[in-house]
Protein backbone atom coordinates (compact mmCIF):
# COMPACT_ATOMS: atom_id res chain seq x y z
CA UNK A 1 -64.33 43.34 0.91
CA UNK A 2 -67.19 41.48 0.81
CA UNK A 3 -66.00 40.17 -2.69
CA UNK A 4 -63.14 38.90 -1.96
CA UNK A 5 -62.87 34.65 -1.00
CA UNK A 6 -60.66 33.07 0.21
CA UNK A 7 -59.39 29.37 -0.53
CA UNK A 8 -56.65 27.02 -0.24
CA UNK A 9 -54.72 26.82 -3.70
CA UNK A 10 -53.86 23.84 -5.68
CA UNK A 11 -51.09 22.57 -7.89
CA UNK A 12 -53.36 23.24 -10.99
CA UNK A 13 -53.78 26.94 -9.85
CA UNK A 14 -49.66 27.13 -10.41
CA UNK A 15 -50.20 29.05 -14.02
CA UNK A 16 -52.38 31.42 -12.63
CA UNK A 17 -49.94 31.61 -9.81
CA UNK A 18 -47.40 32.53 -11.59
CA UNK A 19 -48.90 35.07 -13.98
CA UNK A 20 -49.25 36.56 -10.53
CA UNK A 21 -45.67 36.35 -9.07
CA UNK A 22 -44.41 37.67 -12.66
CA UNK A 23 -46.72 40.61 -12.65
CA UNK A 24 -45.56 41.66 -9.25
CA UNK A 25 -41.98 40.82 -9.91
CA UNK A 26 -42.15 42.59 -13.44
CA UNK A 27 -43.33 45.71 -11.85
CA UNK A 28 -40.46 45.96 -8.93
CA UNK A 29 -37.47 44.60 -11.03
CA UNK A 30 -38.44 44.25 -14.57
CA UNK A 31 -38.72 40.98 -15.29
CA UNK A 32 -40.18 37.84 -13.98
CA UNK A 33 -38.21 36.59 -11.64
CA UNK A 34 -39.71 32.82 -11.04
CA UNK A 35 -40.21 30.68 -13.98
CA UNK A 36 -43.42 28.61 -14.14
CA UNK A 37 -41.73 25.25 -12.84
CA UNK A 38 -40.19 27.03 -10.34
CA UNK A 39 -43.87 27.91 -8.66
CA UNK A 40 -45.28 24.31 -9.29
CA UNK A 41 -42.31 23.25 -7.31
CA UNK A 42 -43.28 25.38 -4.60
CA UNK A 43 -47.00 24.23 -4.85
CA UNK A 44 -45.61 20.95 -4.57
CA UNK A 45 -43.95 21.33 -1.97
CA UNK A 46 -45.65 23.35 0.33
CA UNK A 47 -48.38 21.82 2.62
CA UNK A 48 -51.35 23.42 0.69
CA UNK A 49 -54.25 22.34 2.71
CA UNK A 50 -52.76 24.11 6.18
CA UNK A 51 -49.92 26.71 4.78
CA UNK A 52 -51.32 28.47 1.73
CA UNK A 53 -54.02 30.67 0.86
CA UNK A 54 -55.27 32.50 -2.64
CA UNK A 55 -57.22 35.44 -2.17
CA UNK A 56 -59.70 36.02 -5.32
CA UNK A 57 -62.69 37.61 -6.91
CA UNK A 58 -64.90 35.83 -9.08
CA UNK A 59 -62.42 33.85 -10.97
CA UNK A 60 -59.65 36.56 -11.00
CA UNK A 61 -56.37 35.64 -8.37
CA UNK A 62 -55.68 39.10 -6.25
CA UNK A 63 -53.19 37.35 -4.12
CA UNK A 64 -51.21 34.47 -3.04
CA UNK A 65 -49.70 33.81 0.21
CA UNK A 66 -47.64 31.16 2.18
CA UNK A 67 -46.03 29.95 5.28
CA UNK A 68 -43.31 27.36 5.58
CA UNK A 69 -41.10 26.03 8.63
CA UNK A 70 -37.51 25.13 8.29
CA UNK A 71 -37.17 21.41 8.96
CA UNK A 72 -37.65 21.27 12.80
CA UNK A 73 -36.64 24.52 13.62
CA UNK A 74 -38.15 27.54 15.00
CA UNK A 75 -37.63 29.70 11.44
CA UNK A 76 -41.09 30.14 8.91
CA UNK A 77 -40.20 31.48 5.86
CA UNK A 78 -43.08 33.55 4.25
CA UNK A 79 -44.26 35.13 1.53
CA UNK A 80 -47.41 37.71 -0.18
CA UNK A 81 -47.84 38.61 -3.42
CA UNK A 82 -51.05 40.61 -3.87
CA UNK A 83 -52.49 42.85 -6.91
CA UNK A 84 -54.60 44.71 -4.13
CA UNK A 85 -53.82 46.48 -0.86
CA UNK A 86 -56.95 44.42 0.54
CA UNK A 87 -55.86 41.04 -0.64
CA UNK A 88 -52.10 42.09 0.87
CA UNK A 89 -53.63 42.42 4.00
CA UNK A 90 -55.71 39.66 4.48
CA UNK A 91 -52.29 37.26 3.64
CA UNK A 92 -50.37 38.88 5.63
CA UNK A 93 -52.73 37.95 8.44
CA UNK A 94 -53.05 34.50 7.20
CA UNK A 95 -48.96 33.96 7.24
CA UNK A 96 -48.08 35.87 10.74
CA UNK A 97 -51.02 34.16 12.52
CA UNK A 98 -49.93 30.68 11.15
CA UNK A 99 -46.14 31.21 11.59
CA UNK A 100 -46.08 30.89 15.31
CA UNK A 101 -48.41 27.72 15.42
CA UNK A 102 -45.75 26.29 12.65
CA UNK A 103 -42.65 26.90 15.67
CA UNK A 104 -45.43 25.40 18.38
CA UNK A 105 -45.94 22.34 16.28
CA UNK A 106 -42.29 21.85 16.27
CA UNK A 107 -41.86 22.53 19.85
CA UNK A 108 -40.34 25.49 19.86
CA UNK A 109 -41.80 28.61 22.65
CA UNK A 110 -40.62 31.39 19.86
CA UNK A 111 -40.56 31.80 15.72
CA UNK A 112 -38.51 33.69 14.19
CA UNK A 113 -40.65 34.90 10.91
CA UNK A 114 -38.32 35.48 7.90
CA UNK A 115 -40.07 37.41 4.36
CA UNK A 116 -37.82 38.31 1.47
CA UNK A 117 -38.49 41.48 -0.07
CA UNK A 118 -36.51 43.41 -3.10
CA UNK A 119 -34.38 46.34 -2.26
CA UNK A 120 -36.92 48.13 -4.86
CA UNK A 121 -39.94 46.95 -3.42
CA UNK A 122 -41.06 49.60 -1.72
CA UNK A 123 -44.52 48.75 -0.82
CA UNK A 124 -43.57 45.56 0.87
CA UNK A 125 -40.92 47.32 2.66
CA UNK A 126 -43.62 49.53 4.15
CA UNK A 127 -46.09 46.61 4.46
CA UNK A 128 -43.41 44.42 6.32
CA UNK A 129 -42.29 47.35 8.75
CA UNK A 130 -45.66 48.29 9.98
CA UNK A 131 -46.24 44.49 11.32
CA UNK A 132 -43.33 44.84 13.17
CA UNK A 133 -40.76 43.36 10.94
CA UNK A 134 -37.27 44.58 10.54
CA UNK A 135 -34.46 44.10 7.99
CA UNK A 136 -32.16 41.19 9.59
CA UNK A 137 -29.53 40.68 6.30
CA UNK A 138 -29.61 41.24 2.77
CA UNK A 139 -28.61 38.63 0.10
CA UNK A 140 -26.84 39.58 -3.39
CA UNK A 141 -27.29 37.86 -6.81
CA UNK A 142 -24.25 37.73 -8.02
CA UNK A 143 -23.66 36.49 -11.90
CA UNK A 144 -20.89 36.11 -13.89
CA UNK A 145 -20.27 35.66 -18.00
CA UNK A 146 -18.34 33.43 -19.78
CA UNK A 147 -15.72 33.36 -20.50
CA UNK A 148 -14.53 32.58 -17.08
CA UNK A 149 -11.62 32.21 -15.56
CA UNK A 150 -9.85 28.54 -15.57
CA UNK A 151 -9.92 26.78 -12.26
CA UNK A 152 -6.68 27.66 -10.06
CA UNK A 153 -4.92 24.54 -8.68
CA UNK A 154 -4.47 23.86 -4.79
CA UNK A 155 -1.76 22.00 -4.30
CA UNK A 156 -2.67 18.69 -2.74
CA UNK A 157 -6.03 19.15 -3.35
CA UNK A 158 -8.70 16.29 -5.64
CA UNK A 159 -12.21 17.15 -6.88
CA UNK A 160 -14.84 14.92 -7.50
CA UNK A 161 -18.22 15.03 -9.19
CA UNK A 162 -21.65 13.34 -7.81
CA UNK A 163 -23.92 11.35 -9.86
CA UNK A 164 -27.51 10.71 -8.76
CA UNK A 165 -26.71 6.74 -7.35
CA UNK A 166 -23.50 8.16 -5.76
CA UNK A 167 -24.94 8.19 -1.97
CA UNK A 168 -21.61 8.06 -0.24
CA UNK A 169 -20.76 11.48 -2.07
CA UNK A 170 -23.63 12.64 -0.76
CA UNK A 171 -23.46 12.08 2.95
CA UNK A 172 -19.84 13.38 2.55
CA UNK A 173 -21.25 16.74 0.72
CA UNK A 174 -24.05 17.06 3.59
CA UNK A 175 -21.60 16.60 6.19
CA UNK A 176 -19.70 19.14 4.83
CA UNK A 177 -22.54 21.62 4.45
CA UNK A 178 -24.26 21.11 7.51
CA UNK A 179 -20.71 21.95 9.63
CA UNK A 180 -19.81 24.79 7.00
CA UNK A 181 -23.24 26.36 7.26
CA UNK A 182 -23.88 25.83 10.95
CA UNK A 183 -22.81 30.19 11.78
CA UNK A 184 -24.88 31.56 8.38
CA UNK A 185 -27.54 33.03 8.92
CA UNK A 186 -31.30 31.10 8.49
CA UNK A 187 -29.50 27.86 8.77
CA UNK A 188 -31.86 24.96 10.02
CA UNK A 189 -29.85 21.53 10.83
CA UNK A 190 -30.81 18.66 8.56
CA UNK A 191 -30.44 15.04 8.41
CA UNK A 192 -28.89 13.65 5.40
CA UNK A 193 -32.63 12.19 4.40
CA UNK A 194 -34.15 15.83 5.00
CA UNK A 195 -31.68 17.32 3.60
CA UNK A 196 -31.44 15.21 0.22
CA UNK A 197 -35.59 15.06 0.57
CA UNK A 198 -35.48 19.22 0.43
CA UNK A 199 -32.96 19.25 -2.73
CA UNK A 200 -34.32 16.27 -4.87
CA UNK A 201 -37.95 18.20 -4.23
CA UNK A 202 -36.89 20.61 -7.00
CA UNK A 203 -37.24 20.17 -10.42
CA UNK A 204 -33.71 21.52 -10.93
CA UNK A 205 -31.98 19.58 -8.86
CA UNK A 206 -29.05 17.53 -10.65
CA UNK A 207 -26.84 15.22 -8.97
CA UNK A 208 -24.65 15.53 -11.40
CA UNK A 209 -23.61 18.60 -10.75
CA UNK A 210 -22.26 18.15 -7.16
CA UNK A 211 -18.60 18.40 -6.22
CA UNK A 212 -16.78 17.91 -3.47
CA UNK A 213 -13.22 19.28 -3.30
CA UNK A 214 -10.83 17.09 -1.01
CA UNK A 215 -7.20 18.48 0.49
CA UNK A 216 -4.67 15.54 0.98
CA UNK A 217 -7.75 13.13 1.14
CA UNK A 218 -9.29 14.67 3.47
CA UNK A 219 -13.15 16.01 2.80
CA UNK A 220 -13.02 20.02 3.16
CA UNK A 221 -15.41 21.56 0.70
CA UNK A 222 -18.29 20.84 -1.46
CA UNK A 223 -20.62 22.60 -4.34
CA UNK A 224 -24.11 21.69 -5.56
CA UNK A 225 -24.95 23.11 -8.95
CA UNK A 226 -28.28 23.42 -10.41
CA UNK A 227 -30.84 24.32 -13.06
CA UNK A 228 -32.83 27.11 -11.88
CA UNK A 229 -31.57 29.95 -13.47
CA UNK A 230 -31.34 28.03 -17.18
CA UNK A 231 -34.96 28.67 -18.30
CA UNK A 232 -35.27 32.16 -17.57
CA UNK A 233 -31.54 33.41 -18.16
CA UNK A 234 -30.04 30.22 -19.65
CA UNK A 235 -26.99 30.47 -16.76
CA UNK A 236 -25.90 27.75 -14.39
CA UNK A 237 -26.62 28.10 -10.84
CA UNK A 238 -24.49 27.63 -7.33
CA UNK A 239 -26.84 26.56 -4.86
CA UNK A 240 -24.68 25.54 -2.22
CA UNK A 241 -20.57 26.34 -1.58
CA UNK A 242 -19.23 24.88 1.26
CA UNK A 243 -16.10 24.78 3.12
CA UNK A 244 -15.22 23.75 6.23
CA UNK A 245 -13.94 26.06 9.12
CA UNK A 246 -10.41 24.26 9.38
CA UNK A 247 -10.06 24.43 5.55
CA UNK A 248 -10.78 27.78 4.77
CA UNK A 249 -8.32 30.30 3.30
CA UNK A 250 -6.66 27.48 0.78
CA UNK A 251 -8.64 28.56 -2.24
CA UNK A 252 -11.03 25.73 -2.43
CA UNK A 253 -13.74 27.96 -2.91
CA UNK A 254 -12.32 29.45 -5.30
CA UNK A 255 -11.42 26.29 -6.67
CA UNK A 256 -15.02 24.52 -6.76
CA UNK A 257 -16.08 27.93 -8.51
CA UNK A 258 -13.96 27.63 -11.05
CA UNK A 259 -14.96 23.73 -11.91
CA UNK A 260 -18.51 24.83 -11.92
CA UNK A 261 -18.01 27.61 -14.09
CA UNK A 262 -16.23 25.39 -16.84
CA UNK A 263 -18.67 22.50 -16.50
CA UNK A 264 -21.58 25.57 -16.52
CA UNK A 265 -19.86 26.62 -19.79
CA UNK A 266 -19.35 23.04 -21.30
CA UNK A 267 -23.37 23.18 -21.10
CA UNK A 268 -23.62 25.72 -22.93
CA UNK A 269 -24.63 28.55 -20.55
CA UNK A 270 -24.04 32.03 -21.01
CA UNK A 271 -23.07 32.49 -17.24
CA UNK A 272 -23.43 31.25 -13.63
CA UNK A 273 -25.36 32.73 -11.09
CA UNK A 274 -25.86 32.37 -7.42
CA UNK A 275 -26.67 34.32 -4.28
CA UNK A 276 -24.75 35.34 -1.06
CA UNK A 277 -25.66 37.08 2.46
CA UNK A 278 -24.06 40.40 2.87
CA UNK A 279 -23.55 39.63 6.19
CA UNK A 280 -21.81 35.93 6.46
CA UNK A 281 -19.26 35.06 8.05
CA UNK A 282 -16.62 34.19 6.01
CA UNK A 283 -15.61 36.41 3.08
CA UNK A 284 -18.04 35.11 0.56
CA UNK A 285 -18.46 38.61 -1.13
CA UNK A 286 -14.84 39.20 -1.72
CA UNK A 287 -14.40 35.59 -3.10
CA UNK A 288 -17.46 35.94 -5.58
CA UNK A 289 -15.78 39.01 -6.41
CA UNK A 290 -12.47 38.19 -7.01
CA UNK A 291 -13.03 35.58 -9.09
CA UNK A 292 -15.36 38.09 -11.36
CA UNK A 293 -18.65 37.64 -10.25
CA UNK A 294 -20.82 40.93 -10.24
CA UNK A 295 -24.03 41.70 -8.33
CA UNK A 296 -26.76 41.96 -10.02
CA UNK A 297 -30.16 42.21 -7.57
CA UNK A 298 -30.39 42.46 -4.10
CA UNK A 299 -32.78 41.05 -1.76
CA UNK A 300 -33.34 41.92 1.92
CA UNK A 301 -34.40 39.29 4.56
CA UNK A 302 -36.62 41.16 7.31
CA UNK A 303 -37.43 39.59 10.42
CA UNK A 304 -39.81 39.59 13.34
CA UNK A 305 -39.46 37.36 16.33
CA UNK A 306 -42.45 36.51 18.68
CA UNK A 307 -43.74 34.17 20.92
CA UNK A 308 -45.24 30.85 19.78
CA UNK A 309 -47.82 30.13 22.62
């Protein structure tokens, strides 16, 4: 132990970072599973001087670890990704002991302390239930291949597509997200300027490929496309889908799928990706289903809950 250091990372670490991540992901599911831009966004956009920690010995990384609060609310996201049991320990001590000073900060007497963990991962499973962490839901990666199906029309029903200087389309997509998402679960409420702050923090983030789906002129769903999955499996990707509770049931899901599958496929993309929680509470699965979508990797949300004085 006496070795190992400890030190806050920076965004020029993100290569070694991700050699890291990949090794770890490579041995539980096969492949990489973050591309290299996708961990420099993360190193951007974590607070690295209070939230993040690299555990190495001489100039060799044997683990990475992170804590991050929703917006204002009381839920830290987390993560470790270690090459040693010893390093795995030390960040997981590092992330539960900052995770309830995150919720204080914020004002909040509890945190709820999410981790995401493979279905394979065995060793995080085990490493996650012996500090008192239990699974809470499970989210799918669904994926389908083109050729896709053509959108179906709703009668009565427009869709229109975002650009990055369309702000009105915007506010009328957020509004529509933060009412559709306010029953899921993890979901944190935003302002518009948090919540476009959050997307436009990513490297794939494209305006371009929003769309909001209106039924007799009235806003009722929206969809915001990105580019995360193109590097690593050249495929489109739903970030968000969106409908609200008065609107559901009149295919507009279904609907915005099918435009972002064909403007997916007019890219050139061999498929579309995104993920869903098992447990929601509308039909998600069935819809993501039914239009062809298949799962392809599943990853379990487990959950402890303490207090944050």
């Amino acid at each position: 132990m006496s070795t190992f250091h400890t030190r806050r990372p920076a965004v020029s670490d993100a290569e070694a970072v991700h050699d890291l991540v990949a090794e770890h992901d490579t041995a539980v599911i096969g492949r990489p599973d973050m591309t290299l831009a996708d961990v420099s966004d993360l190193l951007e956009e974590l607070d690295l001087g209070n939230d993040s920690w690299l555990v190495h010995e001489g100039d060799r990384i044997l683990g990475w670890g992170w804590a991050q609060r929703q917006g204002g609310g009381d839920i830290v996201d987390m993560d470790v990704r270690a090459r040693t049991p010893q390093a795995a320990d030390l960040l997981w001590d590092a992330v539960t002991e900052r995770a309830p000073r995150l919720a204080q900060e914020a004002g909040h007497p509890r945190v709820r302390m999410d981790i995401a963990v493979y279905e394979q991962d065995a060793a995080m499973r085990a490493a996650a239930g012996e500090r008192g962490f239990a699974p809470a839901t499970s989210f799918h990666r669904m994926r389908i291949d083109f050729p896709a199906p053509a959108p179906v029309p709703v009668p009565g029903a427009s869709v229109e597509t975002g650009s990055p200087g369309d702000r009105q389309l915007m506010r009328t997509a957020h509004g529509i997200q933060q009412e559709g998402f306010a029953r899921h679960f993890g979901f944190v409420p935003r302002t518009f300027e948090e919540w476009v702050e959050a997307m436009e923090a990513s490297s794939a983030n494209d305006w371009n490929q929003l769309l909001v789906a209106r039924l007799d002129g009235e806003p009722a769903a929206m969809l915001l496309g990105t580019d995360h999955f193109v590097e690593d499996a050249n495929c489109g990707y739903v970030r968000t889908l969106a409908v609200l509770p008065r609107f559901r049931g009149r295919g507009l899901g279904r609907l915005l799928l099918g435009h972002a599958f064909a403007a997916d496929e007019r890219r050139g993309r061999a498929g579309t990706i995104l993920h869903v929680d098992s447990n929601n509470t509308t039909p998600a699965l069935g819809l993501y289903l039914s239009v062809g979508m298949r799962p392809v990797l599943a990853i379990d949300v487990w959950r402890k809950e303490v207090s944050a004085s």
